[in-house]
N, C-alpha and C. Protein backbone atom coordinates (compact mmCIF):
# COMPACT_ATOMS: atom_id res chain seq x y z
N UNK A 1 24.98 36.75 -57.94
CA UNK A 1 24.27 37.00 -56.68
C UNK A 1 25.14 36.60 -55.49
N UNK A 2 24.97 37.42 -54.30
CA UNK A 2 26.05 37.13 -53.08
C UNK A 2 25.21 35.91 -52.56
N UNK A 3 26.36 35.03 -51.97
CA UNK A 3 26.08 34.12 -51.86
C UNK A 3 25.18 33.88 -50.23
N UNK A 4 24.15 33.59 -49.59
CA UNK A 4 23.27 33.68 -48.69
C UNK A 4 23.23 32.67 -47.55
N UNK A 5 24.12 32.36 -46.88
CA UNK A 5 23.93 30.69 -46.35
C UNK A 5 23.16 30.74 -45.68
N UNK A 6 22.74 29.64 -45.28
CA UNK A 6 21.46 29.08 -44.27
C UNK A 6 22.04 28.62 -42.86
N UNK A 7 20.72 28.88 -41.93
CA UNK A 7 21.54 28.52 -40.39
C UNK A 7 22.40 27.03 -40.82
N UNK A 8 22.05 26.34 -41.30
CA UNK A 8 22.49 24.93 -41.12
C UNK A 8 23.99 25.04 -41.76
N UNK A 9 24.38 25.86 -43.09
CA UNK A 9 25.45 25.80 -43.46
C UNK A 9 26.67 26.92 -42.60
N UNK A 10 26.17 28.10 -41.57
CA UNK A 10 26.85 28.76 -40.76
C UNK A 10 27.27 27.76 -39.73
N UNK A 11 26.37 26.86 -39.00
CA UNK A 11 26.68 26.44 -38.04
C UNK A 11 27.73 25.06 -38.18
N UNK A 12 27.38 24.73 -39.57
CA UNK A 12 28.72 23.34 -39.87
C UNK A 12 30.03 24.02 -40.01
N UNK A 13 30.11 25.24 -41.10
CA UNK A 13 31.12 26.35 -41.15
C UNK A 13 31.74 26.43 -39.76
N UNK A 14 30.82 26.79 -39.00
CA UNK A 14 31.27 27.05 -37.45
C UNK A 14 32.23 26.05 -36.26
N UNK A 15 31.33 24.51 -36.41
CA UNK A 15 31.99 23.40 -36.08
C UNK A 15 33.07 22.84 -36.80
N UNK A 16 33.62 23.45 -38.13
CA UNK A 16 34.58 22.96 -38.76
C UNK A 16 36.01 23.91 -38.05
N UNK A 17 35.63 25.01 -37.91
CA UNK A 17 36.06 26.53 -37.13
C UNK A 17 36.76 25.82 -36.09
N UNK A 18 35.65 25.47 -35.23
CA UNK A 18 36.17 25.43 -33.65
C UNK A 18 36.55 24.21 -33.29
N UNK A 19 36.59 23.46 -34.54
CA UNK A 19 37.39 22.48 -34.37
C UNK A 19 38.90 21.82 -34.61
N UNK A 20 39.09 23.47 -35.27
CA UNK A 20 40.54 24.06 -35.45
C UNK A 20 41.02 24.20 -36.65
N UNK A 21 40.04 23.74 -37.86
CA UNK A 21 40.05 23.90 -39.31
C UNK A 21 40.60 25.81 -39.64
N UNK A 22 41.95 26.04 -39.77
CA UNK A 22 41.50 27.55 -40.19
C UNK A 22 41.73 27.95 -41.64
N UNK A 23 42.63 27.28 -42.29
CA UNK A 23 42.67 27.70 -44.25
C UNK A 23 42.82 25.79 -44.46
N UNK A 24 41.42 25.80 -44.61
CA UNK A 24 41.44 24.40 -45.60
C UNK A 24 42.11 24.02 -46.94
N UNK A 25 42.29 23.15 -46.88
CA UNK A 25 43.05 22.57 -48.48
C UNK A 25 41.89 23.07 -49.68
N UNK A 26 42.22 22.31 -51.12
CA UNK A 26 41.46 22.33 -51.72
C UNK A 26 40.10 20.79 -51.89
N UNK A 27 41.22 20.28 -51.12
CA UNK A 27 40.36 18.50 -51.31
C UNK A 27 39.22 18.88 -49.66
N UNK A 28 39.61 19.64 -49.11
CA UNK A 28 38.88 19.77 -47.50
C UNK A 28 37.97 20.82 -48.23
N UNK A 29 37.85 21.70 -49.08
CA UNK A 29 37.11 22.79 -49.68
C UNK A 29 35.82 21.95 -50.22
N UNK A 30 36.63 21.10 -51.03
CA UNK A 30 35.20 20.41 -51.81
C UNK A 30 34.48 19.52 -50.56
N UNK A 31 34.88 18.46 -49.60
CA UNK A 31 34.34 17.71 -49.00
C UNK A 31 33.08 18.95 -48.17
N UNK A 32 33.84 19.62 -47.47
CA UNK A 32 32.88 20.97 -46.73
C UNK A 32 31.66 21.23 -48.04
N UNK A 33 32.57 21.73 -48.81
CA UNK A 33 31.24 22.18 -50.04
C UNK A 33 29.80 21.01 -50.06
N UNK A 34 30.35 19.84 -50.41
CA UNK A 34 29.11 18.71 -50.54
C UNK A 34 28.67 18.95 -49.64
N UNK A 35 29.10 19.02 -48.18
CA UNK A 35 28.88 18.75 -47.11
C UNK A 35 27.13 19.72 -46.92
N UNK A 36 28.27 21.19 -47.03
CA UNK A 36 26.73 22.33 -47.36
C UNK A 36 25.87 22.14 -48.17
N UNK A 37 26.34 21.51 -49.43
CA UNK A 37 25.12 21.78 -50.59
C UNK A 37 23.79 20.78 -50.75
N UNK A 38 23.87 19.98 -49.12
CA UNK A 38 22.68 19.13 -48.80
C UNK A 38 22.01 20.46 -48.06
N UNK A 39 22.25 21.43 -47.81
CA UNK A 39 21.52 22.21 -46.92
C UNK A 39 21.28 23.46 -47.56
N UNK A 40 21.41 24.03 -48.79
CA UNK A 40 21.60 24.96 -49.79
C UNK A 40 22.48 25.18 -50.55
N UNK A 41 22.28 26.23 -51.75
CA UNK A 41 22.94 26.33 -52.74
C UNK A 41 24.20 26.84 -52.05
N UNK A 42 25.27 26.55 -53.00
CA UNK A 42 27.15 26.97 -52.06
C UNK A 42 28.07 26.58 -52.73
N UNK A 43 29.16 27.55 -53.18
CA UNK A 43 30.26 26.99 -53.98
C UNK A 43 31.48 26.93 -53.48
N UNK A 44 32.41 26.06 -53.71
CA UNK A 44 33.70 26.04 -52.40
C UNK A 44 34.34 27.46 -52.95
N UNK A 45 34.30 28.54 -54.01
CA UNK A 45 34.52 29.83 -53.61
C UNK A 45 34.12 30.86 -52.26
N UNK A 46 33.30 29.76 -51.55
CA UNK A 46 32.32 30.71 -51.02
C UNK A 46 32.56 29.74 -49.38
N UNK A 47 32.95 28.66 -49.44
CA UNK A 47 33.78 28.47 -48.53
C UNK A 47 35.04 28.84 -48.36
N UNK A 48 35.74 29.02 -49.16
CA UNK A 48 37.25 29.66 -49.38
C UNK A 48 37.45 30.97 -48.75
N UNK A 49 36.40 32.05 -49.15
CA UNK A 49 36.04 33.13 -48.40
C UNK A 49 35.96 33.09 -47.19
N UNK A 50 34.79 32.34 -46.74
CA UNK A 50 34.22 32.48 -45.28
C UNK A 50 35.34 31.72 -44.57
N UNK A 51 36.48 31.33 -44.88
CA UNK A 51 37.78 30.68 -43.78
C UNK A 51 38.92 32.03 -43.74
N UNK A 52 38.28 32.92 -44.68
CA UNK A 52 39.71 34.13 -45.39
C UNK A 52 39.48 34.86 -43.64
């Protein structure tokens, strides 16, 4: 299933963005990932994407 984020996980996505984050590591992939998966389901594939 495609993966669906929630306002809360666009808008951290977003502040990670404009805070000059643009191809995260893999250790910055997982921290972001936990980060979202208090706010819905999310796999750091799916952060990996949304920085592509």
């Amino acid at each position: 299933t495609r993966w669906n984020p929630t306002p809360d996980q666009i808008r951290i996505l977003e502040m990670f963005y404009k805070g000059g984050m643009r191809t995260p590591n893999a250790e910055q992939i997982e921290h972001i990932t936990a980060q979202l998966r208090q706010y819905g389901k999310i796999e750091g594939k799916n952060v990996f994407y949304w920085f592509q």
